[in-house]
C-alpha atoms as a PDB file:
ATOM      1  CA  UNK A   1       0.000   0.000   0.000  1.00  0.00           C
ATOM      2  CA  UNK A   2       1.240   3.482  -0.886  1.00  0.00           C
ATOM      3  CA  UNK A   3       1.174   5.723   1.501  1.00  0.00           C
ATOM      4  CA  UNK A   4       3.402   8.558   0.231  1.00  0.00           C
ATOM      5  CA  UNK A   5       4.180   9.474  -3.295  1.00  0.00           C
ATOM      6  CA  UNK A   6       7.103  11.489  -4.615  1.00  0.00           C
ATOM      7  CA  UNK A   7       7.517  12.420  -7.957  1.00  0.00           C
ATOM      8  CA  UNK A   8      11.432  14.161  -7.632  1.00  0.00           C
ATOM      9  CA  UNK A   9      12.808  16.403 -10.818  1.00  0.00           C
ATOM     10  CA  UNK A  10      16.314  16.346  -9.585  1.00  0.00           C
ATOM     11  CA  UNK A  11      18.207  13.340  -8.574  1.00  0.00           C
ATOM     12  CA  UNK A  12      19.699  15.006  -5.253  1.00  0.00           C
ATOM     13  CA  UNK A  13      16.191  14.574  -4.506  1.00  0.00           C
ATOM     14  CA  UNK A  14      15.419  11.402  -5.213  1.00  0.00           C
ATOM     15  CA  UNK A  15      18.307   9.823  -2.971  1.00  0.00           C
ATOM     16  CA  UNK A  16      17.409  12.493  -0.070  1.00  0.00           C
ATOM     17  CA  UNK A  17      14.013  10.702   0.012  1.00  0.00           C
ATOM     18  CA  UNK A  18      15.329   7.143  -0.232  1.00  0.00           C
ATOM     19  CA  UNK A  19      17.758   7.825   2.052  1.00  0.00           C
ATOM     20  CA  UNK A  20      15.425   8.151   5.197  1.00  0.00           C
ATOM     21  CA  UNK A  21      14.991   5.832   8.056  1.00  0.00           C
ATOM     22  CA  UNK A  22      11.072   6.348   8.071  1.00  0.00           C
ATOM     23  CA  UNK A  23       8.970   5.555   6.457  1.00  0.00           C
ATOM     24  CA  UNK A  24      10.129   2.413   4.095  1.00  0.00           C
ATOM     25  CA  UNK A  25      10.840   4.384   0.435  1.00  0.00           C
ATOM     26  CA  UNK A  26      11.104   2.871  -2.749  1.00  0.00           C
ATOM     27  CA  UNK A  27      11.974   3.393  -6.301  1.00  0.00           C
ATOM     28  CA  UNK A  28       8.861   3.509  -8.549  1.00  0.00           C
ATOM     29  CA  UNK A  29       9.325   3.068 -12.027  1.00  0.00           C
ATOM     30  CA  UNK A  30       6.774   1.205 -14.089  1.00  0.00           C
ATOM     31  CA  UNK A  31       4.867   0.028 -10.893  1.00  0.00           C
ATOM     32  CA  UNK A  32       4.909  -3.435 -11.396  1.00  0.00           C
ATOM     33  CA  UNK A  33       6.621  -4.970  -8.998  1.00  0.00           C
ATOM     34  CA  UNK A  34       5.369  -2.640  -6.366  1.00  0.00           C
ATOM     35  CA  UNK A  35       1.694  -3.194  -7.172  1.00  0.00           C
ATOM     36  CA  UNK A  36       2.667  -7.144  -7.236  1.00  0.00           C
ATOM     37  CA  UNK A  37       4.882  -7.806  -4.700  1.00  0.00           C
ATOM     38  CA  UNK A  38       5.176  -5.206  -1.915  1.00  0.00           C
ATOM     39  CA  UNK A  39       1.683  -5.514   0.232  1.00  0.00           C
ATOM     40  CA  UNK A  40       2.991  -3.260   3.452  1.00  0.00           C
ATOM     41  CA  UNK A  41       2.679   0.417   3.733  1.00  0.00           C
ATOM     42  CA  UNK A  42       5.300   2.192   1.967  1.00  0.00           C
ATOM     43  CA  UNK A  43       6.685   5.913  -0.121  1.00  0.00           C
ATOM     44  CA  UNK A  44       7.330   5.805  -3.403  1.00  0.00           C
ATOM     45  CA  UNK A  45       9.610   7.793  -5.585  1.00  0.00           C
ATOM     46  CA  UNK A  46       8.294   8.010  -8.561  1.00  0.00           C
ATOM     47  CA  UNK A  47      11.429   8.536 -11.210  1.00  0.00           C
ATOM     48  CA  UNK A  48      10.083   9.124 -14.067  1.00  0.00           C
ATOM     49  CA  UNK A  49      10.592  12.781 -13.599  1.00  0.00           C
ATOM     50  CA  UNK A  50      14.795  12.353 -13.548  1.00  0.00           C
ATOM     51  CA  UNK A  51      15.307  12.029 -17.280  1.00  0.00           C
ATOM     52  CA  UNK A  52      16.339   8.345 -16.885  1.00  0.00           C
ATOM     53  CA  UNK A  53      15.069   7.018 -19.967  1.00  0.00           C
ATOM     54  CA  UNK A  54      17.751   7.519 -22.989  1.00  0.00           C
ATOM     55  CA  UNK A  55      18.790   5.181 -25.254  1.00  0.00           C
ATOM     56  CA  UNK A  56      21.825   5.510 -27.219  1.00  0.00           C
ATOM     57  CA  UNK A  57      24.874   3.927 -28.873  1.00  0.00           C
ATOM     58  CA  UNK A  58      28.173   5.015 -27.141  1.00  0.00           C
ATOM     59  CA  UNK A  59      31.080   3.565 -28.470  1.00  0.00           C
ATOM     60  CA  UNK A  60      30.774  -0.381 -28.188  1.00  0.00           C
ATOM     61  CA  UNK A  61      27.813   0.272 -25.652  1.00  0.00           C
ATOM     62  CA  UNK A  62      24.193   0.238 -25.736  1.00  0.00           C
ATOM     63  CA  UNK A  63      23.576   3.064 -22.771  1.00  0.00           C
ATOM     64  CA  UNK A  64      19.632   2.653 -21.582  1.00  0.00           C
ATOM     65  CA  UNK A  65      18.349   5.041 -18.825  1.00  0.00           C
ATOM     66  CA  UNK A  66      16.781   2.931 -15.648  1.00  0.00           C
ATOM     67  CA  UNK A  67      12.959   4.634 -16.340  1.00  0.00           C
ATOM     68  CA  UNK A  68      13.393   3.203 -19.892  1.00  0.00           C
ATOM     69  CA  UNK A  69      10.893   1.091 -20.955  1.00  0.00           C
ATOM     70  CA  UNK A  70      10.549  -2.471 -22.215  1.00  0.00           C
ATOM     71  CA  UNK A  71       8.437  -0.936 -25.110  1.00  0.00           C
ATOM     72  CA  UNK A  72      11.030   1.963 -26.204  1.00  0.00           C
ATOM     73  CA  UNK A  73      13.517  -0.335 -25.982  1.00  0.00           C
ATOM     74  CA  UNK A  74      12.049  -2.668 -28.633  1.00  0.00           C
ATOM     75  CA  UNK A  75      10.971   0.130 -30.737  1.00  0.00           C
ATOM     76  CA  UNK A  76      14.232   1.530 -30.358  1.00  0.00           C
ATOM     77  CA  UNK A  77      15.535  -0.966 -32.837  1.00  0.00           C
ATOM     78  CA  UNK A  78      18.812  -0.795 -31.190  1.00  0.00           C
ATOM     79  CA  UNK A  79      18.741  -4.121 -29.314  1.00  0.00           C
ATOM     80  CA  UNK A  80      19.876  -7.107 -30.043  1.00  0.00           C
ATOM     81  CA  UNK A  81      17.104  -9.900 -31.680  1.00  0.00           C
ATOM     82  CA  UNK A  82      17.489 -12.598 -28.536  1.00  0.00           C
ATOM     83  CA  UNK A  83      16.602  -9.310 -26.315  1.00  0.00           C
ATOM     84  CA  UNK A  84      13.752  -8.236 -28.536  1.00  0.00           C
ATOM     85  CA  UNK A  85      12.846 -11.781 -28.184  1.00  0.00           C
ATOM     86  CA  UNK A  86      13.075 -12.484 -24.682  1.00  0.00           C
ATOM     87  CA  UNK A  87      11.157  -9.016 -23.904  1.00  0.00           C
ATOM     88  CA  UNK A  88       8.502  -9.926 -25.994  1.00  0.00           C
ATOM     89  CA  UNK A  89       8.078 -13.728 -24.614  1.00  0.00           C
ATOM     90  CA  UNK A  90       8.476 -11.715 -21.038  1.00  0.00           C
ATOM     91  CA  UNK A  91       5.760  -9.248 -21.272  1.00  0.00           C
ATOM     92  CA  UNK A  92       2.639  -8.343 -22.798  1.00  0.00           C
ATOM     93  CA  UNK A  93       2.263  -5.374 -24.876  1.00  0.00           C
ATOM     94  CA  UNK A  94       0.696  -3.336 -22.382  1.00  0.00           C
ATOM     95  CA  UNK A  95       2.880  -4.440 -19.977  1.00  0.00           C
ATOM     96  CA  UNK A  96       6.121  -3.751 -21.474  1.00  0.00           C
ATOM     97  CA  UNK A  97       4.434   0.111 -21.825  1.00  0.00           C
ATOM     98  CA  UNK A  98       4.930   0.610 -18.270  1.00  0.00           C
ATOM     99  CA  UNK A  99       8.031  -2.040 -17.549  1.00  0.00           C
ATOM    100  CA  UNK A 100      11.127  -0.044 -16.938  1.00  0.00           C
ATOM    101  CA  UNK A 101      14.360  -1.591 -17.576  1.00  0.00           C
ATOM    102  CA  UNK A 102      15.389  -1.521 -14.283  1.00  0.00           C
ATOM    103  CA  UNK A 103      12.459  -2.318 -12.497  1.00  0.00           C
ATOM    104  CA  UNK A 104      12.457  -5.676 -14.795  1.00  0.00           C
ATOM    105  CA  UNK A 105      16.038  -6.254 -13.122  1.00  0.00           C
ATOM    106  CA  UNK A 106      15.049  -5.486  -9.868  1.00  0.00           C
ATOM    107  CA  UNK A 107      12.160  -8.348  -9.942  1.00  0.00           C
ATOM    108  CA  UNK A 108      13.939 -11.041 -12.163  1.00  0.00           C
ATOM    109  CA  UNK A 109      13.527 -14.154 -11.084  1.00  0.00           C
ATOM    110  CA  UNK A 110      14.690 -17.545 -12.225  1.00  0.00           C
ATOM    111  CA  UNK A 111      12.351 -17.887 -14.824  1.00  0.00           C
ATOM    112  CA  UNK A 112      13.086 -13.961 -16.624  1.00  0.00           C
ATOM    113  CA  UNK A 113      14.043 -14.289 -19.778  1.00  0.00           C
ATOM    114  CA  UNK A 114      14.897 -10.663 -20.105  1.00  0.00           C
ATOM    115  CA  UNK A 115      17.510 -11.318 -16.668  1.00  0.00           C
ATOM    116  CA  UNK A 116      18.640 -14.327 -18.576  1.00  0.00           C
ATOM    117  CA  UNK A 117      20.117 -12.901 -21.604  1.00  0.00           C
ATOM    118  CA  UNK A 118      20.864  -9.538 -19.922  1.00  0.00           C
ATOM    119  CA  UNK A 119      23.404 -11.839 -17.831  1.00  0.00           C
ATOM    120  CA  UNK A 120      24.843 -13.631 -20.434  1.00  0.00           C
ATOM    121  CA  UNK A 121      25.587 -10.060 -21.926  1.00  0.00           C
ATOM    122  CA  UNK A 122      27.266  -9.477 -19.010  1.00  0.00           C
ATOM    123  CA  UNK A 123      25.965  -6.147 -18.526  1.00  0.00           C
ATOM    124  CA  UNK A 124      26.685  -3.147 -16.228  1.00  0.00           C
ATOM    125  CA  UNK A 125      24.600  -1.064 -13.581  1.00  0.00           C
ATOM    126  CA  UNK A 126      25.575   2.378 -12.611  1.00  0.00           C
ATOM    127  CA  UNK A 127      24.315   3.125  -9.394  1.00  0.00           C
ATOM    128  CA  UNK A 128      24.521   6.174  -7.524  1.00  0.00           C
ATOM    129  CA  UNK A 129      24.079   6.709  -3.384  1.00  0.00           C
ATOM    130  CA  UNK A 130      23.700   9.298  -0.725  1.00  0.00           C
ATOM    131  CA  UNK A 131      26.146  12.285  -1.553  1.00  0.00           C
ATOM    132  CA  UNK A 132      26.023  11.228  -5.341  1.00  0.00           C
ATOM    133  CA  UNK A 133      28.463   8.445  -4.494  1.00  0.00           C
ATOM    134  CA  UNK A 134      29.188   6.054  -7.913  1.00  0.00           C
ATOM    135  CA  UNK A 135      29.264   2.520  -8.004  1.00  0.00           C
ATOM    136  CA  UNK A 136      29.185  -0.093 -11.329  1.00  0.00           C
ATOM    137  CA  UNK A 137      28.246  -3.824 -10.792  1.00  0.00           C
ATOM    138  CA  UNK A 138      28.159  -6.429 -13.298  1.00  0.00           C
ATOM    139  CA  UNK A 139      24.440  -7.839 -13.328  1.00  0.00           C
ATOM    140  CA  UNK A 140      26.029 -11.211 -11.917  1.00  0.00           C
ATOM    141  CA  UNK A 141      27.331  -9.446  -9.098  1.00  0.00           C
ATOM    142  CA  UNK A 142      23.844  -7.551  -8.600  1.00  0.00           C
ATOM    143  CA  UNK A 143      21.438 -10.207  -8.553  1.00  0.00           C
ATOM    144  CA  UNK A 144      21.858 -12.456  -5.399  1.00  0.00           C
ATOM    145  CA  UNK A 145      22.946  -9.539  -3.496  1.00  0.00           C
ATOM    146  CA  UNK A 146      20.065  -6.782  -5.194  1.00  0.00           C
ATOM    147  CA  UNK A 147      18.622  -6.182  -2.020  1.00  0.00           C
ATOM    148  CA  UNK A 148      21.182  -4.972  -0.585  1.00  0.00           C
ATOM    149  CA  UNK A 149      22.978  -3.570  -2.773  1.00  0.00           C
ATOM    150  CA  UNK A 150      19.947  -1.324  -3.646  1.00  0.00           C
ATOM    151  CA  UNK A 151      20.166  -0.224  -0.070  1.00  0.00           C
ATOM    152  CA  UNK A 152      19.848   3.882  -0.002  1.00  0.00           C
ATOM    153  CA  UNK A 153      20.890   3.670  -4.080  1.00  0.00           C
ATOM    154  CA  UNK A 154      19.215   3.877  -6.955  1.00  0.00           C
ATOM    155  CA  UNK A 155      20.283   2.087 -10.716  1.00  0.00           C
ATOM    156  CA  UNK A 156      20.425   5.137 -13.155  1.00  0.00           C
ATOM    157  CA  UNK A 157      21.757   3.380 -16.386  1.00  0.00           C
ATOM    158  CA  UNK A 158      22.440  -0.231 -17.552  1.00  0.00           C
ATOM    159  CA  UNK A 159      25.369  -0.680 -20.184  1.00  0.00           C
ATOM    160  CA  UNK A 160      24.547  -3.242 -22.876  1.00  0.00           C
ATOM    161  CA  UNK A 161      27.806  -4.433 -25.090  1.00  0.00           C
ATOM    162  CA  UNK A 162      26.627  -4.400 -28.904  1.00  0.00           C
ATOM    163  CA  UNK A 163      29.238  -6.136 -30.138  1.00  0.00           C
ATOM    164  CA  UNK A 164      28.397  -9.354 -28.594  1.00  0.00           C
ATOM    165  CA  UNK A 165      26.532 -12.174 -30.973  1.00  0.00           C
ATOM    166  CA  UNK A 166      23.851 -13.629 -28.397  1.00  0.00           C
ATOM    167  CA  UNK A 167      20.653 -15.989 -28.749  1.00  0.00           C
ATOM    168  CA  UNK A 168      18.146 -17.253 -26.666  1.00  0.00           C
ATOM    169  CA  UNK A 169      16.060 -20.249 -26.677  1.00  0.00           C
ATOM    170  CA  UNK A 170      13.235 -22.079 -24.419  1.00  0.00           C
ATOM    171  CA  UNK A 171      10.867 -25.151 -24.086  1.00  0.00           C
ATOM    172  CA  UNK A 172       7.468 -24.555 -22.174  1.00  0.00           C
ATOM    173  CA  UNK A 173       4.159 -25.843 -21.657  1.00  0.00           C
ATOM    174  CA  UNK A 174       3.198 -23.130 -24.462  1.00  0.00           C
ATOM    175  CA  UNK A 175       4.593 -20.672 -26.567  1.00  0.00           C
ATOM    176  CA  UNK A 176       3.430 -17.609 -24.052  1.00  0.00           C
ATOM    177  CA  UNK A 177       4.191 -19.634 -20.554  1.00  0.00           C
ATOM    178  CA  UNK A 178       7.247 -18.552 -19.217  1.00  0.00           C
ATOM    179  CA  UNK A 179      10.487 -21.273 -19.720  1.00  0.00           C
ATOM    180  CA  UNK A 180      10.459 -24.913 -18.128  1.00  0.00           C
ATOM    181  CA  UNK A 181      13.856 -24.664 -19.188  1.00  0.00           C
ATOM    182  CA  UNK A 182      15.800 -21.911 -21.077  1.00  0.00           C
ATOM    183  CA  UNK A 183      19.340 -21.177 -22.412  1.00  0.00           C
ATOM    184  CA  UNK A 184      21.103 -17.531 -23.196  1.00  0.00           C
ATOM    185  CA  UNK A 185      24.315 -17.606 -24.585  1.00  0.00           C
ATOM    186  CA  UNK A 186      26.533 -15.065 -25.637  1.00  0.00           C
ATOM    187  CA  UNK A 187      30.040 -14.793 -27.433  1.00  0.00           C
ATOM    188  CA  UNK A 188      32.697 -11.872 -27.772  1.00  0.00           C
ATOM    189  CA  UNK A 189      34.676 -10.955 -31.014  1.00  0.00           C
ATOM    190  CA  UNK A 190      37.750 -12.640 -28.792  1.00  0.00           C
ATOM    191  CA  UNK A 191      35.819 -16.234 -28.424  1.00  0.00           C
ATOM    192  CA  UNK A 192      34.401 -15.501 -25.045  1.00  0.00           C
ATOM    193  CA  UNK A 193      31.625 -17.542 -24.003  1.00  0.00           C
ATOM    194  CA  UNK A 194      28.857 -17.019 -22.083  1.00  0.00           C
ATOM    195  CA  UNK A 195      26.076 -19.752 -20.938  1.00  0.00           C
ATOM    196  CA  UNK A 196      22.951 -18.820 -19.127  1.00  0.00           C
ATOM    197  CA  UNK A 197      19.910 -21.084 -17.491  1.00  0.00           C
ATOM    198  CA  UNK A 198      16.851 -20.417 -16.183  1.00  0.00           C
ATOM    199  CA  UNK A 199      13.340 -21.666 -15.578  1.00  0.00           C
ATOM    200  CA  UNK A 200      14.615 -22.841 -12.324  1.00  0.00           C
ATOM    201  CA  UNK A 201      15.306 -21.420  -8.703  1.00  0.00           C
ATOM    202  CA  UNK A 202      15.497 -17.677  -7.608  1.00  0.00           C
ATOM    203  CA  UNK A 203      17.308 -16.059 -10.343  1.00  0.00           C
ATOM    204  CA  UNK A 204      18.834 -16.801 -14.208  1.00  0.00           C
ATOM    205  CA  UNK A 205      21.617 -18.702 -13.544  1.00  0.00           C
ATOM    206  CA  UNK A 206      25.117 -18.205 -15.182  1.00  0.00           C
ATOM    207  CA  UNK A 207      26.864 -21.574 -15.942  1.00  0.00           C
ATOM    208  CA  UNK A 208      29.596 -20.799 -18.005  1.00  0.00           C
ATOM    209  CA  UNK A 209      31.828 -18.364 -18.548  1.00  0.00           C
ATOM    210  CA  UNK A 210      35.191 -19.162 -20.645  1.00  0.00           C
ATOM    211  CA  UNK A 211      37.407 -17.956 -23.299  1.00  0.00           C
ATOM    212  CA  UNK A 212      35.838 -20.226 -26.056  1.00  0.00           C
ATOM    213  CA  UNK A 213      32.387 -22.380 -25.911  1.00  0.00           C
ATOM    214  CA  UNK A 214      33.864 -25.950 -25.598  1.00  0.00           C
ATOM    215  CA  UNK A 215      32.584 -27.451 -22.513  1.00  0.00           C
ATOM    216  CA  UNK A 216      29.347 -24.696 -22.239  1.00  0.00           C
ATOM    217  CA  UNK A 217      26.537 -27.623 -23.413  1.00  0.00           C
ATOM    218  CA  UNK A 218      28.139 -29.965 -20.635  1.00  0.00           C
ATOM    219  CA  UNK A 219      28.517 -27.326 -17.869  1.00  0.00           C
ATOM    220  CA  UNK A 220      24.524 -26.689 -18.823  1.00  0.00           C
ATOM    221  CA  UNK A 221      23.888 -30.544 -18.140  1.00  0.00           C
ATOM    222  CA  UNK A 222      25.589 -30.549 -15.008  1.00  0.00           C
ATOM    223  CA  UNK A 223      24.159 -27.097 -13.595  1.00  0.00           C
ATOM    224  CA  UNK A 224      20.855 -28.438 -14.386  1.00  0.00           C
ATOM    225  CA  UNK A 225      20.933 -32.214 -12.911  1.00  0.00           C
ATOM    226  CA  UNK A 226      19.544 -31.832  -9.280  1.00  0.00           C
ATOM    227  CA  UNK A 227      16.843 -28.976 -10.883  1.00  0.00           C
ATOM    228  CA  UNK A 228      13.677 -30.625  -9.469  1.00  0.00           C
ATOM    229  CA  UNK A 229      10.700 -28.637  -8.729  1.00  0.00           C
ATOM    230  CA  UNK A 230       6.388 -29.066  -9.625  1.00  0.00           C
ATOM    231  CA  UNK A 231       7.731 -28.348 -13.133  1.00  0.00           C
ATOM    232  CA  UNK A 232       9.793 -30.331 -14.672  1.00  0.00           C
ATOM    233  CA  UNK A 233      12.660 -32.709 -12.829  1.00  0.00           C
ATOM    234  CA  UNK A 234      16.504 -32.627 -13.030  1.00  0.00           C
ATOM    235  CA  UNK A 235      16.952 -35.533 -15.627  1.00  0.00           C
ATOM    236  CA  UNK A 236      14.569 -33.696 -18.068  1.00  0.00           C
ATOM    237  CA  UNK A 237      16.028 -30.443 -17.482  1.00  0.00           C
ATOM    238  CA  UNK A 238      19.672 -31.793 -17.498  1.00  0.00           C
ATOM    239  CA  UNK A 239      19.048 -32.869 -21.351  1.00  0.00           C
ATOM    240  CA  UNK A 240      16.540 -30.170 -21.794  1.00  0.00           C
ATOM    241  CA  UNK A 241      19.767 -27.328 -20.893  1.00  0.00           C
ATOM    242  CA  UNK A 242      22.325 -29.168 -23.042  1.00  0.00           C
ATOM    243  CA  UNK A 243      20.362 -29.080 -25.918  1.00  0.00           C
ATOM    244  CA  UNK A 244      19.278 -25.548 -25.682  1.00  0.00           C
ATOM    245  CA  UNK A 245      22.838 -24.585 -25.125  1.00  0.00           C
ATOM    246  CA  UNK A 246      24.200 -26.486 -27.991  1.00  0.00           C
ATOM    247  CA  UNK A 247      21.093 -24.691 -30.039  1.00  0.00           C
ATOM    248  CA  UNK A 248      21.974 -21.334 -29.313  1.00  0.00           C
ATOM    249  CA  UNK A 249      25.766 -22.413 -30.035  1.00  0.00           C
ATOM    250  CA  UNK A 250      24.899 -23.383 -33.803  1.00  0.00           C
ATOM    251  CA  UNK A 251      22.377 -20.138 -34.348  1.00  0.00           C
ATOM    252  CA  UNK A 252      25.336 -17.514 -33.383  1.00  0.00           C
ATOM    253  CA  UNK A 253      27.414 -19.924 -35.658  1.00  0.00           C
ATOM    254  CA  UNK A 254      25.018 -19.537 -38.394  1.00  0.00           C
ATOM    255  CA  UNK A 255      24.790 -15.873 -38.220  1.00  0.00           C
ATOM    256  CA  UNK A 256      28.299 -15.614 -38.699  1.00  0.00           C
ATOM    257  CA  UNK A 257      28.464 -17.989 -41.487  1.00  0.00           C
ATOM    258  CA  UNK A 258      25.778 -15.693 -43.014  1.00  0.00           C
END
């Protein structure tokens, strides 16, 4: 329940508000996540006022503002097709209208497509605290620890690399269910690999990480062997994960070839 809402034009504001003891203050972006998940009395700050929602090209970075939305992102067509993809298997249309970037972060759990492939991209947060203190965390250092890392801070801009090659692929119960099981991967000019799950457990789960993709479709078998839930159980996801790897493998290999 909201019980105090702030709508801040400069960002000295917005982390003077955050940044008291009483009552509990949030970040509001889209609204989503507060309207689903937070059910005690809280302030918002609503920061769509602080400009946060460019989208440009700087040197061999996507920049994207934290109020930027799933939408203007896609109709940005600056993104890369497994993002576009995951977004749109993610969230409705009139969803993504109101689902910032970084709220969509913020509430990724183990079955987000948009948090998988954004962590196979290895992306970066800027964050800013109390006296306009800087930090930068890679997404795979955010996630278990977003909590608190979000303590008095607020994300102002996520750095996407555009010079990565990246696909994503999924099995589930239908085409518009989220993933049973699902696979990012991601590879650098150099022959860096990155391999992604998710579908199971609290957040996207980064498997592999290495400087070329042999061994990436059996780390995915092995990360995903115990992965029993109401879902689906480890042996099925186990093959499910290596197969989904190896998939994405041969579609960045394709892309090259054409």
């Amino acid at each position: 329940m909201i019980t105090e809402y702030y709508r801040p034009k400069k960002l000295d504001e917005a982390l003077f508000l955050i940044n008291r003891n009483d009552p509990r203050t949030m970040i509001l972006g889209g609204g989503l996540y507060i309207n689903e998940v937070i059910k005690d009395p809280i302030a918002v700050v609503d920061v769509q006022g602080l400009g946060l929602t460019e989208i440009s090209k700087k040197g061999k970075n996507l920049e994207v503002g934290a109020a930027a939305t799933l939408q203007s992102m896609l109709s940005s067509g600056m993104i890369p097709l497994a993002l576009q993809k995951s977004i749109t298997h993610q969230e409705t249309y009139n969803r993504r209208q109101v689902a910032t970037l970084a709220g969509t972060i913020i509430a990724a759990n183990g079955r987000s497509p948009v948090g998988a492939v954004l962590l196979a991209l290895d992306v970066e947060l800027d964050l800013v605290g109390e006296g306009n203190e800087k930090q930068v965390a890679n997404l795979g250092e955010f996630l278990p620890l977003r909590q608190d890392i979000l303590t008095r801070k607020l994300i102002t801009n996520i750095r996407i690399p555009v010079e990565v090659s990246v696909s994503y692929h999924y099995v589930a119960r239908s085409p518009a269910d989220l993933p049973i099981v699902g696979a990012a991967v991601a590879i650098w000019p150099s022959g860096r690999t990155r391999a992604v799950l998710l579908g199971y457990g609290e957040q996207p789960v980064m498997i592999f990480d290495g400087p070329e993709e042999e061994g990436a479709e059996i780390a995915a078998r092995d990360a995903y062997s115990e992965a029993d839930d109401q879902w689906a159980g480890g042996a099925y996801r186990s093959d499910t994960a290596g197969v989904l790897v190896k998939r994405c493998l041969s579609e960045i290999a394709g892309n090259k070839e054409g």
